[in-house]
C-alpha atoms as a PDB file:
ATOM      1  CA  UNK A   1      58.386  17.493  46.933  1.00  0.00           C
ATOM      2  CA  UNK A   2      60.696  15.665  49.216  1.00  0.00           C
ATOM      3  CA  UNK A   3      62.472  12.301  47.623  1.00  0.00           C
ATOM      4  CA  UNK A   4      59.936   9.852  50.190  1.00  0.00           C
ATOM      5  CA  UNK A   5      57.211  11.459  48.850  1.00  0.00           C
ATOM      6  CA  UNK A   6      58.017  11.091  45.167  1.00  0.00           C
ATOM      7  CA  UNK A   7      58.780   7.618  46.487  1.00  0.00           C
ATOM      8  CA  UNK A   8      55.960   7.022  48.203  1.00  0.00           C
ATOM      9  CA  UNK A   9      53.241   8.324  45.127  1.00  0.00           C
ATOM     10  CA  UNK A  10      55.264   6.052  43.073  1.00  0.00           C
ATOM     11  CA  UNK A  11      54.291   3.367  45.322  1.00  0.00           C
ATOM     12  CA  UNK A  12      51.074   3.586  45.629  1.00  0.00           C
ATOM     13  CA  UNK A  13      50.207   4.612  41.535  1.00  0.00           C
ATOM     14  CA  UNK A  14      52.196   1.043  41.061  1.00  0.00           C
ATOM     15  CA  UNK A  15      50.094  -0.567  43.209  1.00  0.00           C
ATOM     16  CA  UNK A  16      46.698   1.008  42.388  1.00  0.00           C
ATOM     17  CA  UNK A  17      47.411   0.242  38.737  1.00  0.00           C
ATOM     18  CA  UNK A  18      48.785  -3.907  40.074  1.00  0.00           C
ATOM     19  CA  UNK A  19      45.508  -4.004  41.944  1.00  0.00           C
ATOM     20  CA  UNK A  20      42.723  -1.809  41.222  1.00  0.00           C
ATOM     21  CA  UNK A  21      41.849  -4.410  38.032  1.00  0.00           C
ATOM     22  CA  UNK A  22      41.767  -7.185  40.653  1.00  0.00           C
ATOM     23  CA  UNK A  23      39.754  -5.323  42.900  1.00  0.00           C
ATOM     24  CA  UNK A  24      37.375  -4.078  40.678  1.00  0.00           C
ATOM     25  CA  UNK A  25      36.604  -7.663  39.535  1.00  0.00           C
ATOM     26  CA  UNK A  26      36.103  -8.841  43.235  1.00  0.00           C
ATOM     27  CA  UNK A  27      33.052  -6.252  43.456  1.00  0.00           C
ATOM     28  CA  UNK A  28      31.893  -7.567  40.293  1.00  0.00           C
ATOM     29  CA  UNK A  29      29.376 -10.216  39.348  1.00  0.00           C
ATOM     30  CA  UNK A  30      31.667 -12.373  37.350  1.00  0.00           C
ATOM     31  CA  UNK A  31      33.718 -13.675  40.192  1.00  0.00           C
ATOM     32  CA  UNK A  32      31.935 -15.951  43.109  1.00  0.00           C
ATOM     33  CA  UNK A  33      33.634 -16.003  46.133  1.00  0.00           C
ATOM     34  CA  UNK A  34      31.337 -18.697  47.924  1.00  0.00           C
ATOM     35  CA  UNK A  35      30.834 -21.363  45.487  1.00  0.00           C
ATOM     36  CA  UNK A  36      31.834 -24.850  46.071  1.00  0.00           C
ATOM     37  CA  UNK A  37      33.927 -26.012  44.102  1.00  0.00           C
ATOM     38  CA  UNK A  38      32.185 -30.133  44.175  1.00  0.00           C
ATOM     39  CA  UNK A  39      29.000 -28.718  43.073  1.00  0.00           C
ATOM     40  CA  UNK A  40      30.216 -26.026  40.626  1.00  0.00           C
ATOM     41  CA  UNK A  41      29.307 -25.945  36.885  1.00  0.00           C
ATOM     42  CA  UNK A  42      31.220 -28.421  34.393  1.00  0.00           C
ATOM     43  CA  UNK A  43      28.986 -28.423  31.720  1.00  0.00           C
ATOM     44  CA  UNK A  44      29.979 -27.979  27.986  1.00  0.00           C
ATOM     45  CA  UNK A  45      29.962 -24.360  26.342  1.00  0.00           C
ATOM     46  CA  UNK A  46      29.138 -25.724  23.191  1.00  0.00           C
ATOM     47  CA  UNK A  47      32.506 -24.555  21.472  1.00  0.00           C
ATOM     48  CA  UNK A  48      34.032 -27.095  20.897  1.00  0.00           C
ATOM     49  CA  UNK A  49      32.328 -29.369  17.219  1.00  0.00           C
ATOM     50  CA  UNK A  50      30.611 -32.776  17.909  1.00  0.00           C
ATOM     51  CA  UNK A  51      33.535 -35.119  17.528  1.00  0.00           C
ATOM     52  CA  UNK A  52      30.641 -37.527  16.823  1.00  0.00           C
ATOM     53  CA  UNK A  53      29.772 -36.055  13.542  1.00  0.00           C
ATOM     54  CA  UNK A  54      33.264 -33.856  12.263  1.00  0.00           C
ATOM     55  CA  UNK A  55      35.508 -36.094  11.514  1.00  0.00           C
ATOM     56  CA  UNK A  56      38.334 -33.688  10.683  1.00  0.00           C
ATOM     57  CA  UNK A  57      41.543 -33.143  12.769  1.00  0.00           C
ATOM     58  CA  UNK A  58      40.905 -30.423  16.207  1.00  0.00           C
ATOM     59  CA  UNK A  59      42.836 -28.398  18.223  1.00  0.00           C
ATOM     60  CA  UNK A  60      41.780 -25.943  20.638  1.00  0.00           C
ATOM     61  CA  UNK A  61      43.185 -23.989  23.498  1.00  0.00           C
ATOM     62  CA  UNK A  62      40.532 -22.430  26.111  1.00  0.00           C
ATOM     63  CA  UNK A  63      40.779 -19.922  28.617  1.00  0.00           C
ATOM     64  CA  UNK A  64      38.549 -19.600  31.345  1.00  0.00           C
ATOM     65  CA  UNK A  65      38.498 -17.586  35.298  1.00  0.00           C
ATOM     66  CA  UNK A  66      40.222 -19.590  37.892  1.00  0.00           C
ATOM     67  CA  UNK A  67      38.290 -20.609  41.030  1.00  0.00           C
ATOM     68  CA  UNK A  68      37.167 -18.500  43.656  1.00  0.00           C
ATOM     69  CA  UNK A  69      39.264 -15.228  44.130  1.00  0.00           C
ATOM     70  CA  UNK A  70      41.803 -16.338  42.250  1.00  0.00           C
ATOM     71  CA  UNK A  71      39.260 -15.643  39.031  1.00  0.00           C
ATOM     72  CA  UNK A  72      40.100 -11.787  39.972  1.00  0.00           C
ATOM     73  CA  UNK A  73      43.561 -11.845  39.162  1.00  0.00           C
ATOM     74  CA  UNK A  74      43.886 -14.689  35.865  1.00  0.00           C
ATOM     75  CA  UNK A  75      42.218 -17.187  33.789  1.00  0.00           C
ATOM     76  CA  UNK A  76      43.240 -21.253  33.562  1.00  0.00           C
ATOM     77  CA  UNK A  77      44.029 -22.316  29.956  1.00  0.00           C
ATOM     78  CA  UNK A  78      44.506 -25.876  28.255  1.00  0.00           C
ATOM     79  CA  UNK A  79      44.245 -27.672  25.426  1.00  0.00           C
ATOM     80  CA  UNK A  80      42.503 -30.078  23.878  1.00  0.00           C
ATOM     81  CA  UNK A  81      42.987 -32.307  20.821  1.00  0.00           C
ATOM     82  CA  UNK A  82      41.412 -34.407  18.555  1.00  0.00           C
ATOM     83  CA  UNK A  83      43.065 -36.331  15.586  1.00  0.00           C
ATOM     84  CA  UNK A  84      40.767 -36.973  12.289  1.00  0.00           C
ATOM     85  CA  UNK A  85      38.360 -39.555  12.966  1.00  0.00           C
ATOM     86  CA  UNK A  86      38.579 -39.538  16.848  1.00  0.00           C
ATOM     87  CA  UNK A  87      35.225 -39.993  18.718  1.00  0.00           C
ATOM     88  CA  UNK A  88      36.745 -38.454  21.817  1.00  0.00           C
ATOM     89  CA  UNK A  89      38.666 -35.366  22.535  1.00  0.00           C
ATOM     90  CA  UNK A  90      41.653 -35.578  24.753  1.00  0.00           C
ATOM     91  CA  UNK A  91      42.400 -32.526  27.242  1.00  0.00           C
ATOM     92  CA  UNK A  92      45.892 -31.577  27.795  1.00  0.00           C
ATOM     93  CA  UNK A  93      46.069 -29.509  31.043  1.00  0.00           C
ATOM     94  CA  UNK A  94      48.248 -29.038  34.571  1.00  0.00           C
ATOM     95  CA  UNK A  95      46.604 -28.744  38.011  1.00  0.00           C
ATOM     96  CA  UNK A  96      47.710 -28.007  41.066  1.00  0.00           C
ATOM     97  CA  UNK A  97      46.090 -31.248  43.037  1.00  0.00           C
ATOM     98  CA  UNK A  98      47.652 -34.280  40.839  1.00  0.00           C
ATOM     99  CA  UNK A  99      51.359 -35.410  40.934  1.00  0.00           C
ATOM    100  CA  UNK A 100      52.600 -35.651  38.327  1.00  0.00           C
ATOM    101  CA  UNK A 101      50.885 -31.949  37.501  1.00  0.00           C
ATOM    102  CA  UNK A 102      50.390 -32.848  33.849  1.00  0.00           C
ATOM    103  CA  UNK A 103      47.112 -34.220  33.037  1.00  0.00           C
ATOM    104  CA  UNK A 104      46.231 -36.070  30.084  1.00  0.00           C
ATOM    105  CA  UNK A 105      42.752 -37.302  29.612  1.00  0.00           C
ATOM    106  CA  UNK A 106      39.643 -37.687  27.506  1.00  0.00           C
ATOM    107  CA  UNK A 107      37.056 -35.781  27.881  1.00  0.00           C
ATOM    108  CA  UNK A 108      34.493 -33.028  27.404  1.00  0.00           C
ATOM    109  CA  UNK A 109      36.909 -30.130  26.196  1.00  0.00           C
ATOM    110  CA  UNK A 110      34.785 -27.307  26.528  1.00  0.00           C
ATOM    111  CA  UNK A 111      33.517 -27.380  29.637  1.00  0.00           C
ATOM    112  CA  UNK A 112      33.235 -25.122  32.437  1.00  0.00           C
ATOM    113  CA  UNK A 113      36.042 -24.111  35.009  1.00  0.00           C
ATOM    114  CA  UNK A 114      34.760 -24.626  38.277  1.00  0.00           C
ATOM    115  CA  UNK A 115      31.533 -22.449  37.289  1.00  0.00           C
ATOM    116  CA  UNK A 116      33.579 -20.720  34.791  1.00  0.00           C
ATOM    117  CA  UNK A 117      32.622 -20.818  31.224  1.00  0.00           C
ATOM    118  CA  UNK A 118      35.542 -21.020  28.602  1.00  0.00           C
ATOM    119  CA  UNK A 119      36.494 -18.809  25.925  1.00  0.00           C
ATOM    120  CA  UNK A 120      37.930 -19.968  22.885  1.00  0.00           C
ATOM    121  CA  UNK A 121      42.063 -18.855  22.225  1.00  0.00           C
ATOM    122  CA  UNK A 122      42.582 -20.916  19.361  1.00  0.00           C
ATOM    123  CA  UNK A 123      40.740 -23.216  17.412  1.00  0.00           C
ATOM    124  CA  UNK A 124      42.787 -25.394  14.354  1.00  0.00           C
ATOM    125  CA  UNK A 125      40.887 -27.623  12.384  1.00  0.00           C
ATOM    126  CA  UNK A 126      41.497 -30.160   9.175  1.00  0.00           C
ATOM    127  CA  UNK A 127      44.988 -30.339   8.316  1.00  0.00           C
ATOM    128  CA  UNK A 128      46.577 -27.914   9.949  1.00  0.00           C
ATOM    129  CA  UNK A 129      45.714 -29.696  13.014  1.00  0.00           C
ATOM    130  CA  UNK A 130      46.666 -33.084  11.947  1.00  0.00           C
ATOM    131  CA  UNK A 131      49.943 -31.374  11.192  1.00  0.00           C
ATOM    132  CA  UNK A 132      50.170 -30.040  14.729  1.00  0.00           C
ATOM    133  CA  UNK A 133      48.866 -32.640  17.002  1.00  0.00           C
ATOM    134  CA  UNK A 134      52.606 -35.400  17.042  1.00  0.00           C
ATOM    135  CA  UNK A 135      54.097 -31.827  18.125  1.00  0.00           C
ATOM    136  CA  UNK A 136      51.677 -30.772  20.606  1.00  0.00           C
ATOM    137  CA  UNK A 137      52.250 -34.499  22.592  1.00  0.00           C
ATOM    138  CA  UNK A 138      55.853 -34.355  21.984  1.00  0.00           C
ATOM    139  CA  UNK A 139      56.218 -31.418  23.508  1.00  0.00           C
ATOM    140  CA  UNK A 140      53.577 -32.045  26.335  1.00  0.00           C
ATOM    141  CA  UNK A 141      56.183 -35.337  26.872  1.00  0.00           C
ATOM    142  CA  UNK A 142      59.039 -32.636  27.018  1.00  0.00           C
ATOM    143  CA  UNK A 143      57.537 -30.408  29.852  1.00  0.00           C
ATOM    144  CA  UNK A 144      60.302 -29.641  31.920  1.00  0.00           C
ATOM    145  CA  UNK A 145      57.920 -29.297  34.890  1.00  0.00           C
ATOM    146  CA  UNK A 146      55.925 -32.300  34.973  1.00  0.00           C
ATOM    147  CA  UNK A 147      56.440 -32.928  39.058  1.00  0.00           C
ATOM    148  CA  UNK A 148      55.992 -28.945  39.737  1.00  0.00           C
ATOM    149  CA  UNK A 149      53.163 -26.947  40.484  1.00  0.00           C
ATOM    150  CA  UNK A 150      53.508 -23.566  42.015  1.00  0.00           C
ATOM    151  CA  UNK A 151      50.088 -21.340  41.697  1.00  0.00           C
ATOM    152  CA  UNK A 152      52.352 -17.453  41.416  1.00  0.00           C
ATOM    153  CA  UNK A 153      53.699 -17.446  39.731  1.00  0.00           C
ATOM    154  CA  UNK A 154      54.647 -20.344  38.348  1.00  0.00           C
ATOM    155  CA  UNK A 155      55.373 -23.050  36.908  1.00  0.00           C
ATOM    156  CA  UNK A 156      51.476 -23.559  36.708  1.00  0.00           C
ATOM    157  CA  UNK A 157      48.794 -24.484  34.165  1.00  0.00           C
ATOM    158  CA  UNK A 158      49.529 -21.436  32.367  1.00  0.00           C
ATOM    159  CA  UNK A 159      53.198 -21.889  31.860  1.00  0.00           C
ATOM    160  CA  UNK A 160      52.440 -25.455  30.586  1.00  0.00           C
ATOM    161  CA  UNK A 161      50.144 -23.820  27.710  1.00  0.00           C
ATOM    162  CA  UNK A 162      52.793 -21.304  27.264  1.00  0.00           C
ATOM    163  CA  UNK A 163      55.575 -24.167  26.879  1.00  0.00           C
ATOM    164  CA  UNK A 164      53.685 -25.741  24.463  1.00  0.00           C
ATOM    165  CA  UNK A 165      52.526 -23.530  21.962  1.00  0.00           C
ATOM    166  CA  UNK A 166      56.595 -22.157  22.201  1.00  0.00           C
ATOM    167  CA  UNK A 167      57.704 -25.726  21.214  1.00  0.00           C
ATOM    168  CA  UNK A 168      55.229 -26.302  18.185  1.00  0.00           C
ATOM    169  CA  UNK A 169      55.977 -24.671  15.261  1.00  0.00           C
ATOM    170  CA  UNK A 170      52.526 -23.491  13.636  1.00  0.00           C
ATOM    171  CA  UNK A 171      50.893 -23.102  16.735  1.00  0.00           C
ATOM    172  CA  UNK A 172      51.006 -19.440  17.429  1.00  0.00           C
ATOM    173  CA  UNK A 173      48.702 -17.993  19.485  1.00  0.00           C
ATOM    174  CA  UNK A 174      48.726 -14.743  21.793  1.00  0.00           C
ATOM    175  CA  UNK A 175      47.554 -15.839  25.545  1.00  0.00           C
ATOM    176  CA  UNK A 176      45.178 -13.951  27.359  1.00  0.00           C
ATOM    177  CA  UNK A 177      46.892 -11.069  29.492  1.00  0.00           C
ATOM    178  CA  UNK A 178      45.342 -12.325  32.838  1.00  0.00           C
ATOM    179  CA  UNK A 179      46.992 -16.116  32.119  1.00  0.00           C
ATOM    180  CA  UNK A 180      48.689 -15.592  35.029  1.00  0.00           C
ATOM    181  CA  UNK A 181      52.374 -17.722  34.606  1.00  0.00           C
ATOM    182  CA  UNK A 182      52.305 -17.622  31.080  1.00  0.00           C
ATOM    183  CA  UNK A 183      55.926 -15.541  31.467  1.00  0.00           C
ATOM    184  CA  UNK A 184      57.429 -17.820  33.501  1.00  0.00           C
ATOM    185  CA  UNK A 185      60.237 -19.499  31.560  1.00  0.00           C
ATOM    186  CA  UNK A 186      61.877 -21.559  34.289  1.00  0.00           C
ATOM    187  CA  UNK A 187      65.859 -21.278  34.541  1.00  0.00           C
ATOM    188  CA  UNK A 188      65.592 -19.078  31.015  1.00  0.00           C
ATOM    189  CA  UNK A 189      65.446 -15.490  30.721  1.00  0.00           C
ATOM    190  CA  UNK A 190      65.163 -14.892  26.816  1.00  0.00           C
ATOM    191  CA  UNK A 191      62.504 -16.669  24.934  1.00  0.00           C
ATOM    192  CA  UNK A 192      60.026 -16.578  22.155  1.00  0.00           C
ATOM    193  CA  UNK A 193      56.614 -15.255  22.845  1.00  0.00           C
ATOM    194  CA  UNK A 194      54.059 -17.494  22.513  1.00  0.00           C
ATOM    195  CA  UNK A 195      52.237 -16.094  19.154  1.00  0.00           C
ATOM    196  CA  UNK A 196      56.040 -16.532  17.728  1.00  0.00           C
ATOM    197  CA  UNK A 197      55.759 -12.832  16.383  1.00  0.00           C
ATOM    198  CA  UNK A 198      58.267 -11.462  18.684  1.00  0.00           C
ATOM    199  CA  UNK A 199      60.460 -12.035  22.096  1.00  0.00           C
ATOM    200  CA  UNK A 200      60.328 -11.606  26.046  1.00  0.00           C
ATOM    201  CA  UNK A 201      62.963 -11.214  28.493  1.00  0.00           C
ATOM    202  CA  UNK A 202      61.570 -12.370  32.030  1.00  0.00           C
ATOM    203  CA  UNK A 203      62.848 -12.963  35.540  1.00  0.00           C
ATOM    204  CA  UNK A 204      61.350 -16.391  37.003  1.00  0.00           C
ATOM    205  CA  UNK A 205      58.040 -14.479  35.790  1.00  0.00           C
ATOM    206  CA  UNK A 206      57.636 -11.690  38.794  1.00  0.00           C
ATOM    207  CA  UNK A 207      59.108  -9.443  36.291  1.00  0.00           C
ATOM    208  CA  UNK A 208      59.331  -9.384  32.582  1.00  0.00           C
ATOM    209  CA  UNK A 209      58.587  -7.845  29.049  1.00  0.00           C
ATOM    210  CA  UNK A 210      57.240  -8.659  25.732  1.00  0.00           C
ATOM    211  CA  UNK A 211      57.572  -7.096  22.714  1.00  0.00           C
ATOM    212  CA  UNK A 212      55.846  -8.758  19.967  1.00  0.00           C
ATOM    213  CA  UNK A 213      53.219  -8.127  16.573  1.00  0.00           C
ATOM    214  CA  UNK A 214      50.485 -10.221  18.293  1.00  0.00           C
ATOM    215  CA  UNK A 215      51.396  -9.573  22.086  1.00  0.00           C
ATOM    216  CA  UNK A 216      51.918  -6.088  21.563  1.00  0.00           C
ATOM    217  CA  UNK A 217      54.049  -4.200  24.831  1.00  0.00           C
ATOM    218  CA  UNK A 218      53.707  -6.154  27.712  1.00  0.00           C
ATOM    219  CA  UNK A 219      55.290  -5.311  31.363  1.00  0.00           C
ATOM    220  CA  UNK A 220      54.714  -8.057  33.860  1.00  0.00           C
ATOM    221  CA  UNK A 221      55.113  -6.863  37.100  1.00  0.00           C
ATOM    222  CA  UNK A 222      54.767  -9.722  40.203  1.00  0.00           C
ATOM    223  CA  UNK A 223      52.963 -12.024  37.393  1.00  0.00           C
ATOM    224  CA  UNK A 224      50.653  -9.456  36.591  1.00  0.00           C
ATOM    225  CA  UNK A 225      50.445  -7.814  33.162  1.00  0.00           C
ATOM    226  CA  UNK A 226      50.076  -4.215  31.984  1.00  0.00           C
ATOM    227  CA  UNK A 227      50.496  -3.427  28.053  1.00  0.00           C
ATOM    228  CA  UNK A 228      49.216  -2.233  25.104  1.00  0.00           C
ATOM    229  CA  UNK A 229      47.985  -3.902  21.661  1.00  0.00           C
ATOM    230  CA  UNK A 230      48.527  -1.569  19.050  1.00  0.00           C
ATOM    231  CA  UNK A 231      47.546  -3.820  15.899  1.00  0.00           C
ATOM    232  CA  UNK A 232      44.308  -4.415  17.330  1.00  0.00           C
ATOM    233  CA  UNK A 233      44.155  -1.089  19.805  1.00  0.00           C
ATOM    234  CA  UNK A 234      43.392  -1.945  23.174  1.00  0.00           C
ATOM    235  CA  UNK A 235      45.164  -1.577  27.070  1.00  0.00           C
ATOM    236  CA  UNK A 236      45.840  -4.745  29.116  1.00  0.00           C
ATOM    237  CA  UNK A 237      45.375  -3.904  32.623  1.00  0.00           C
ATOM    238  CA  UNK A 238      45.932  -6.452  35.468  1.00  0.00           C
ATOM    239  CA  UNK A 239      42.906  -8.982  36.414  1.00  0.00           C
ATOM    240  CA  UNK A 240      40.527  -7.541  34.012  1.00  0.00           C
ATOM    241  CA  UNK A 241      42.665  -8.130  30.661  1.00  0.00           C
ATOM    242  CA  UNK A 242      41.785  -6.367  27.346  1.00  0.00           C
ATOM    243  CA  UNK A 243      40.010  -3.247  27.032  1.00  0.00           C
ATOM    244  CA  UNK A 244      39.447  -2.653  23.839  1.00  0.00           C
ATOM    245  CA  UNK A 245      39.526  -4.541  20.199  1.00  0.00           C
ATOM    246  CA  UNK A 246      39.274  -8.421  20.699  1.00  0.00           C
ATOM    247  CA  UNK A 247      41.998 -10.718  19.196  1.00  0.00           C
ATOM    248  CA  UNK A 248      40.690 -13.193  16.695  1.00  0.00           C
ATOM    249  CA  UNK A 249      40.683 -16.379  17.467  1.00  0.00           C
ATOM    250  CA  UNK A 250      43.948 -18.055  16.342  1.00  0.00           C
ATOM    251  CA  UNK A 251      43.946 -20.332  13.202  1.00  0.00           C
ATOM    252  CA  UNK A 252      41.388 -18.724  12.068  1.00  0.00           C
ATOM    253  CA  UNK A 253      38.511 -21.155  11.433  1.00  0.00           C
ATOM    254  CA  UNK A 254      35.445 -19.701  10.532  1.00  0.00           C
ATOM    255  CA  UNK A 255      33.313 -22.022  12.984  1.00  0.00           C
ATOM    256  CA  UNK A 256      35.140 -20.515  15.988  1.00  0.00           C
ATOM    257  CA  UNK A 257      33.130 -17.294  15.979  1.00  0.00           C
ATOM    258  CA  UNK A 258      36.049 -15.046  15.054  1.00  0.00           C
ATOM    259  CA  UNK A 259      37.126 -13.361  17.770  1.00  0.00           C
ATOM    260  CA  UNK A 260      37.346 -14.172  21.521  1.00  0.00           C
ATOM    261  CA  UNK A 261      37.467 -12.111  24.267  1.00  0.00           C
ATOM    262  CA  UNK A 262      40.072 -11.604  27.108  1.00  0.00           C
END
């Protein structure tokens, strides 16, 4: 086989693997390409616990489809806190339509993206999040890209989440595969991966690579990840994230369900 034709298979495999997850979730139910975004669901999930009645310390980080087509290729993530006797949760988050992009604000933290219901990444309760909620605001103080938003492939909400749970000790938790910008580390190009169980080497997040217990093997090629979990067995594949074994839900409290899907 002539060298452009090798060239040109290798092509087109790379981009039916980059694509085909995105494209398959286009054709599929879960993504609504005509909704308005004004009248779309923001109701609660119910994940998150009444902060009327548990008094203990919270912290959570969600994930849930972003808006419109860009739900086929990742998920939006943020946090959201609550110190020990709090009536209200706060919700940490960046967005693309606010400058500065950081958002700080209390509110409902469960509640739907856009017609998007959550799942739960990480759910820390008692005092293990009392112990991690000074860090968490220090470090959401600390963002280096407060004034920036830049949707792909980054920095964006994603890479805030990402930032954070890097600058925490104790707060180690394994983002989804489709958090699209969660690899972008700025003017870096070494850093710890976010579950703190191993490292990843990435180029202003096009491309990049993770090798770590929780992550597993990740390649991140134009923001988009491929990889495979071998603790808990299961293939990342671009847009439609894990296929296989879910990850439990980090910290590990028993109200959260267990495990989460991504």
């Amino acid at each position: 086989m002539p060298h452009w034709r090798r060239w040109g298979a290798g092509l087109m495999l790379g981009l039916g693997l980059l694509l085909g997850g995105p494209l398959a979730m286009l054709a599929g139910p879960e993504i609504e390409l005509e909704g308005n975004w004004a009248t779309s669901d923001r109701s609660s999930a119910g994940l998150a616990p009444d902060p009327t009645l548990a008094r203990e310390a919270v912290v959570q980080i969600y994930a849930a489809r972003a808006f419109a087509w860009r739900g086929a290729f990742g998920t939006h993530t943020w946090l959201a806190i609550k110190p020990a006797g709090a009536q209200r949760y706060r919700v940490l988050q960046v967005t693309g339509w606010r400058r500065p992009a950081v958002s700080v604000r209390t509110g409902v933290p469960d509640r739907a993206w856009f017609g998007s219901l959550p799942a739960l990444v990480a759910d820390y309760r008692g005092e293990a999040a009392t112990a991690l909620i000074p860090a968490i605001e220090a470090a959401v103080e600390s963002y280096p890209f407060r004034d920036r938003y830049r949707v792909w492939p980054g920095p964006n909400s994603n890479t805030f989440v990402a930032w954070v749970i890097r600058q925490v000790p104790g707060l180690e938790v394994a983002l989804p595969p489709t958090a699209v910008g969660k690899d972008y580390l700025g003017e870096g190009f070494v850093a710890r991966a976010p579950s703190g169980s191993g490292y990843q080497a990435s180029l202003n997040g096009v491309l990049g690579v993770t090798l770590a217990w929780a992550e597993g093997f990740e390649v991140n090629l134009l923001g988009l990840t491929l990889g495979v979990d071998v603790t808990r067995p299961a293939l990342k594949l671009p847009g439609i994230g894990r296929v296989g074994m879910a990850r439990p839900v980090a910290g590990g409290d028993p109200a959260a369900g267990g495990e989460r899907g991504d």
